[in-house]
PDB file of N, CA and C in Angstrom:
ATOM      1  N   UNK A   1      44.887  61.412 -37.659  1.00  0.00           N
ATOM      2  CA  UNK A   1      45.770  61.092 -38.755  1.00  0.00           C
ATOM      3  C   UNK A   1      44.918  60.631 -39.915  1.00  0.00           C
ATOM      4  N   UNK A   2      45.401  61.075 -41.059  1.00  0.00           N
ATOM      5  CA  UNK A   2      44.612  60.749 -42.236  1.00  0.00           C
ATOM      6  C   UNK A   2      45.405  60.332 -43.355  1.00  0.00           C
ATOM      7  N   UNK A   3      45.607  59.637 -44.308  1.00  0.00           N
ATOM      8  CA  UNK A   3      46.420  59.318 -45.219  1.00  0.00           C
ATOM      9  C   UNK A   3      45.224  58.743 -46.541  1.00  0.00           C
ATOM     10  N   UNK A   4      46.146  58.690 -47.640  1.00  0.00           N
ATOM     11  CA  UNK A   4      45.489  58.360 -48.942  1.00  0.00           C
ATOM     12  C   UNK A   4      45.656  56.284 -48.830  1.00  0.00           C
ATOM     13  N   UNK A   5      45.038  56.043 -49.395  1.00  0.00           N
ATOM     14  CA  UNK A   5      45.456  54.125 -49.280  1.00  0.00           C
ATOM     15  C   UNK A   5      45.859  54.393 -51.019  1.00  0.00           C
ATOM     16  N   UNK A   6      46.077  55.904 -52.019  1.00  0.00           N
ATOM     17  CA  UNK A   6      46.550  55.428 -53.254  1.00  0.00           C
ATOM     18  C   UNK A   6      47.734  56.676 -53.096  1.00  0.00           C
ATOM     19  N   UNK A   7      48.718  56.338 -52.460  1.00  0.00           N
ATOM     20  CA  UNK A   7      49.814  57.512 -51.900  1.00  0.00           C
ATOM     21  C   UNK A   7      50.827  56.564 -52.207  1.00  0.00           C
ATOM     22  N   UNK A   8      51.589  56.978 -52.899  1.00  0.00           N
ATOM     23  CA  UNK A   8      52.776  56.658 -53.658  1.00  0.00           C
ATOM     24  C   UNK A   8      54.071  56.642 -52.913  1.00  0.00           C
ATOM     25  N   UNK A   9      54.009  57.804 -52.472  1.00  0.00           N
ATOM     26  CA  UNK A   9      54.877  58.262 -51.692  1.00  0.00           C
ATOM     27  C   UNK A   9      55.285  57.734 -49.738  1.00  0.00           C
ATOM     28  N   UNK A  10      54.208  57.696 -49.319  1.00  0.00           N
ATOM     29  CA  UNK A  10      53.725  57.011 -48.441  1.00  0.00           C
ATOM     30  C   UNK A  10      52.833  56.164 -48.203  1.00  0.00           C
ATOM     31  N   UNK A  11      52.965  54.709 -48.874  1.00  0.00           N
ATOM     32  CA  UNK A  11      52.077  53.865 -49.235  1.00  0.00           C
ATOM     33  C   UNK A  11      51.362  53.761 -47.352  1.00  0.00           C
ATOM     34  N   UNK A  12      50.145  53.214 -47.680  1.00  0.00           N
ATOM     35  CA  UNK A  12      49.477  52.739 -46.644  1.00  0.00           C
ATOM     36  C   UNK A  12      49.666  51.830 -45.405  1.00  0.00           C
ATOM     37  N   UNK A  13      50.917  50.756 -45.749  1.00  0.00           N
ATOM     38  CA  UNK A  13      51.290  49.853 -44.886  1.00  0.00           C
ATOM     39  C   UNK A  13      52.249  51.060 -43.744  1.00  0.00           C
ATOM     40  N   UNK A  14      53.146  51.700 -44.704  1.00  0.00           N
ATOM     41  CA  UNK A  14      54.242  52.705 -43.885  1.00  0.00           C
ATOM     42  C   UNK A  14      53.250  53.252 -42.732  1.00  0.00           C
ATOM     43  N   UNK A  15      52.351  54.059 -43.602  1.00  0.00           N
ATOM     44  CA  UNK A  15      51.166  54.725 -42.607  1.00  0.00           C
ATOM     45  C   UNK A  15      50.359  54.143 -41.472  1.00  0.00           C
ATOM     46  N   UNK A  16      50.335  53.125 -41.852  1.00  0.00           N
ATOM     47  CA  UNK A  16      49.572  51.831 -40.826  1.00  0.00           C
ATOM     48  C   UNK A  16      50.661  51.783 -39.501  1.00  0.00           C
ATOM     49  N   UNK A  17      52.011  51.528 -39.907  1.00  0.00           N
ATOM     50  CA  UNK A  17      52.904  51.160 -39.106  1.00  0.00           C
ATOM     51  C   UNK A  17      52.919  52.171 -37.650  1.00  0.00           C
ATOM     52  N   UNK A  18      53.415  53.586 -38.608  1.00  0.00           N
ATOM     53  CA  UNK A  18      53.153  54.681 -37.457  1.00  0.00           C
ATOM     54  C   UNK A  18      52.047  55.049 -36.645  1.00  0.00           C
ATOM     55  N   UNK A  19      50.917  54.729 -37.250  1.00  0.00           N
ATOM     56  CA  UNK A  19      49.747  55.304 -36.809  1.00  0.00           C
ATOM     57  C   UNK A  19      49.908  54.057 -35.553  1.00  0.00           C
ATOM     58  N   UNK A  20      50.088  53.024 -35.624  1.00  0.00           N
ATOM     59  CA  UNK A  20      49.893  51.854 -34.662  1.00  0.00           C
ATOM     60  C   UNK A  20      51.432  52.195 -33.791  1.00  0.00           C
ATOM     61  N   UNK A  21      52.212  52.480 -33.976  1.00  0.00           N
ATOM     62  CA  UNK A  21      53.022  52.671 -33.026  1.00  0.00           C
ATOM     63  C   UNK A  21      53.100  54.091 -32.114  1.00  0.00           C
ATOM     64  N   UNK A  22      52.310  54.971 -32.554  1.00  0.00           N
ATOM     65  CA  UNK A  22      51.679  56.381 -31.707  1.00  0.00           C
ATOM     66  C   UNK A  22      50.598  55.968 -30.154  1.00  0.00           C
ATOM     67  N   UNK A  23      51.528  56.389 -29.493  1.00  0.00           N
ATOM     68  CA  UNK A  23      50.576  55.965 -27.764  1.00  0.00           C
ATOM     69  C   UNK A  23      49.765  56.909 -27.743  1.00  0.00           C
ATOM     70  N   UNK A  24      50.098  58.219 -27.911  1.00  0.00           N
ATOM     71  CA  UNK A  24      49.070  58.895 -27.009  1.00  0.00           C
ATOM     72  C   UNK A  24      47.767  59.235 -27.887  1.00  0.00           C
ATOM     73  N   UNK A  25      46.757  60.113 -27.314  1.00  0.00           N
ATOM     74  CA  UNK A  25      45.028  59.877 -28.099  1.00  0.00           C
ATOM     75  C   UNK A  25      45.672  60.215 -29.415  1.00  0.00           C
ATOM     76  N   UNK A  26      44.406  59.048 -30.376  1.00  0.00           N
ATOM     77  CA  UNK A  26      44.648  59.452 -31.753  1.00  0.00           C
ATOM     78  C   UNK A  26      43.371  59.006 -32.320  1.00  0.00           C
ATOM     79  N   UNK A  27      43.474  59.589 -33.465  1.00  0.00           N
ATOM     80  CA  UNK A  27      41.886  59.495 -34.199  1.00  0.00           C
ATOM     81  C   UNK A  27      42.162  59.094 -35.767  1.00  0.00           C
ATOM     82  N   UNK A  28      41.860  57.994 -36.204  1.00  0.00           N
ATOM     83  CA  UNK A  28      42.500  58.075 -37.799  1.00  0.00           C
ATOM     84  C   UNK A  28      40.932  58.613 -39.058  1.00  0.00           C
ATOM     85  N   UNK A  29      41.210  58.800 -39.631  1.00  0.00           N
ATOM     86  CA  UNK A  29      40.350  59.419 -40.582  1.00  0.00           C
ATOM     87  C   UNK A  29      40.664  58.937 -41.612  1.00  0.00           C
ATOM     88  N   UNK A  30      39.945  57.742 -42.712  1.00  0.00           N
ATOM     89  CA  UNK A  30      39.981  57.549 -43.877  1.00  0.00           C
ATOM     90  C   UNK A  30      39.849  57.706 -44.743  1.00  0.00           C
ATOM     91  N   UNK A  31      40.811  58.135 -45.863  1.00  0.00           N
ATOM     92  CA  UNK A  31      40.965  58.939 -46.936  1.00  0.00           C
ATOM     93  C   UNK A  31      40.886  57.842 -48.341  1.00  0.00           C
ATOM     94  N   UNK A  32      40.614  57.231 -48.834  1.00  0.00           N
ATOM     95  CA  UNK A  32      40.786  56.206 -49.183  1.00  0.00           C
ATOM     96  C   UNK A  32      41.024  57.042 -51.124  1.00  0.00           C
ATOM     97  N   UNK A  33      40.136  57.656 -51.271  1.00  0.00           N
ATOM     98  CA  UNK A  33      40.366  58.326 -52.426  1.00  0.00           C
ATOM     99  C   UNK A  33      41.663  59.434 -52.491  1.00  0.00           C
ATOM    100  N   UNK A  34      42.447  59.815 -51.209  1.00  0.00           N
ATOM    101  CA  UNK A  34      43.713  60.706 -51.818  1.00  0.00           C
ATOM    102  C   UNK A  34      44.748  59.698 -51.573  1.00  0.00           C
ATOM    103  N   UNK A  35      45.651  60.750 -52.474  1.00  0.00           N
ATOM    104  CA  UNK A  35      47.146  60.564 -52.681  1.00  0.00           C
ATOM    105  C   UNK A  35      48.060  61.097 -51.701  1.00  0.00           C
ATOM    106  N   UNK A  36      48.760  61.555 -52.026  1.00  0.00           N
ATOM    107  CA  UNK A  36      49.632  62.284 -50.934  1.00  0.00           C
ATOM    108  C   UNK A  36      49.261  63.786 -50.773  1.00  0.00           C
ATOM    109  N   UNK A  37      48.156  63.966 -50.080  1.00  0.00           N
ATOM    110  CA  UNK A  37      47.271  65.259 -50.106  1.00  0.00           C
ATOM    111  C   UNK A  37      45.822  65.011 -49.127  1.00  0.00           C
ATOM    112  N   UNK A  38      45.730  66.181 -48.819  1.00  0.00           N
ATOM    113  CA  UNK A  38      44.025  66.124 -48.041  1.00  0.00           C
ATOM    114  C   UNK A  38      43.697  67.251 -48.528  1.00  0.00           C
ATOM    115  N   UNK A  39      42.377  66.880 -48.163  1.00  0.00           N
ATOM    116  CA  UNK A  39      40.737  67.614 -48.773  1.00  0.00           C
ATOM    117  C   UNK A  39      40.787  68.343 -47.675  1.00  0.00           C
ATOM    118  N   UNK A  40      39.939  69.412 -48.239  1.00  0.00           N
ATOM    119  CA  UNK A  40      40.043  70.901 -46.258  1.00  0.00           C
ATOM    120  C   UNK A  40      39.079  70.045 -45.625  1.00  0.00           C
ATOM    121  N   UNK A  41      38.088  69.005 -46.372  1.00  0.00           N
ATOM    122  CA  UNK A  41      37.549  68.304 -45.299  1.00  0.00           C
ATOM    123  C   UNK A  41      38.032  68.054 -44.260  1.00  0.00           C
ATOM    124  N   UNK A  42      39.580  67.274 -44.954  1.00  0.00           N
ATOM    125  CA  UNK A  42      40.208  66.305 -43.687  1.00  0.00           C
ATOM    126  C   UNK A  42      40.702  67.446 -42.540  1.00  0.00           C
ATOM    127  N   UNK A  43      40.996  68.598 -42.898  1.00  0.00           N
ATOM    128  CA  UNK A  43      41.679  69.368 -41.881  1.00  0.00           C
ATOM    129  C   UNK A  43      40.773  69.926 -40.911  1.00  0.00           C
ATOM    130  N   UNK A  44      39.619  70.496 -41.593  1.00  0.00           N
ATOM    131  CA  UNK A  44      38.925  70.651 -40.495  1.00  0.00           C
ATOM    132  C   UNK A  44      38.552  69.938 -39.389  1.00  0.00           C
ATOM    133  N   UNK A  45      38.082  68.304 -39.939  1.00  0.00           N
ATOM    134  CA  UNK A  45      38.240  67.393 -39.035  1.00  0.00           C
ATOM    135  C   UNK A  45      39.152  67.558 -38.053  1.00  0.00           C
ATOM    136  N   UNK A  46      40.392  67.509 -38.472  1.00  0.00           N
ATOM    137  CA  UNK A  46      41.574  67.552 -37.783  1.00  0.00           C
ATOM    138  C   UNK A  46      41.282  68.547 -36.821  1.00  0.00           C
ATOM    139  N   UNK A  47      41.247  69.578 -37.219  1.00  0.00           N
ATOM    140  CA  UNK A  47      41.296  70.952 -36.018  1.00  0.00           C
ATOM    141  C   UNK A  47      40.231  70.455 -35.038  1.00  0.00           C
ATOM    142  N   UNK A  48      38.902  70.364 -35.825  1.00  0.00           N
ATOM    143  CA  UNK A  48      37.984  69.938 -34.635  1.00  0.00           C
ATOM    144  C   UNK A  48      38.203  68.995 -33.443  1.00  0.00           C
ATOM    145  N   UNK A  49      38.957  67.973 -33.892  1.00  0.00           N
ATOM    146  CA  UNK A  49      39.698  66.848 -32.928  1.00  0.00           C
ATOM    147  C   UNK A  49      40.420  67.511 -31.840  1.00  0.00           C
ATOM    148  N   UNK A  50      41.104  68.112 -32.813  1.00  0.00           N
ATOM    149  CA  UNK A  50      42.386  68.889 -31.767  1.00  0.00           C
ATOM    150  C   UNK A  50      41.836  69.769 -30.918  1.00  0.00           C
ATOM    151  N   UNK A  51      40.632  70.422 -31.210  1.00  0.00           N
ATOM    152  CA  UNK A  51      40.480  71.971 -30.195  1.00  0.00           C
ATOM    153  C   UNK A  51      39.371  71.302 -29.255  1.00  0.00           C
ATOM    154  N   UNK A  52      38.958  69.680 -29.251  1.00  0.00           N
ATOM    155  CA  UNK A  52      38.296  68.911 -28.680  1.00  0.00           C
ATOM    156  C   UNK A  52      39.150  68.580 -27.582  1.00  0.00           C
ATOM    157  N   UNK A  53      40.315  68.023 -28.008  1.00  0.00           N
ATOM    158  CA  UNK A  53      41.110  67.488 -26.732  1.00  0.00           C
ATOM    159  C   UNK A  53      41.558  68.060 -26.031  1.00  0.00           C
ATOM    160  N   UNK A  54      42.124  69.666 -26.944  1.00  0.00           N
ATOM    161  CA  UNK A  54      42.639  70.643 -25.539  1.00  0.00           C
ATOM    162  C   UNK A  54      41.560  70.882 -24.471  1.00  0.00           C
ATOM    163  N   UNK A  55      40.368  71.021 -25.360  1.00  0.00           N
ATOM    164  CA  UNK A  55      39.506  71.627 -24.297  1.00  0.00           C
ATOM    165  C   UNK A  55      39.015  70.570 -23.114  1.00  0.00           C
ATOM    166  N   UNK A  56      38.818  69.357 -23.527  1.00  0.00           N
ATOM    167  CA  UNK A  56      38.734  68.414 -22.477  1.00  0.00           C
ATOM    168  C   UNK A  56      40.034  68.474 -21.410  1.00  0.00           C
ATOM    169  N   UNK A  57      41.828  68.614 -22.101  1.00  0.00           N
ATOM    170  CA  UNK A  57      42.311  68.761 -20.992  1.00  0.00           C
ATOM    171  C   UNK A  57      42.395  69.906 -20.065  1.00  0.00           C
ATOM    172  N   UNK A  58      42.098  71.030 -20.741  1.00  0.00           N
ATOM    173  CA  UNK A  58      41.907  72.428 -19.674  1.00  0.00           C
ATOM    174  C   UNK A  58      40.943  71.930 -18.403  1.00  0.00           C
ATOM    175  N   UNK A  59      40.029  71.248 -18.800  1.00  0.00           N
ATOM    176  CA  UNK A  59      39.294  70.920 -16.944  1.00  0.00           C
ATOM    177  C   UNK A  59      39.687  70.410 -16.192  1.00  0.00           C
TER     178      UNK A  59
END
């Protein structure tokens, strides 16, 4: 999960809230310079995470 801390729309506390109430694996990624938007940085990150965990659970 990644969010902006200058997001208007979804200020940072909202974001805080959910991210802390999500049980299962999670990874947060700090965006501190976006708004309500990500950089393909952040997504790639993202995918990489993700095609990390499937593959750990396939074994």
């Amino acid at each position: 999960m990644s969010f902006g801390y200058n997001d208007m729309v979804c200020p940072p506390t909202t974001s805080y809230a959910v991210y802390n109430s999500i049980l299962s694996p999670k990874t947060f990624i700090p965006a501190p310079e976006t708004e309500h938007y990500n950089y393909p940085e952040l997504w790639r990150e993202a995918w990489v995470w993700g095609e990390k965990l499937l593959m750990e659970n396939k074994k």
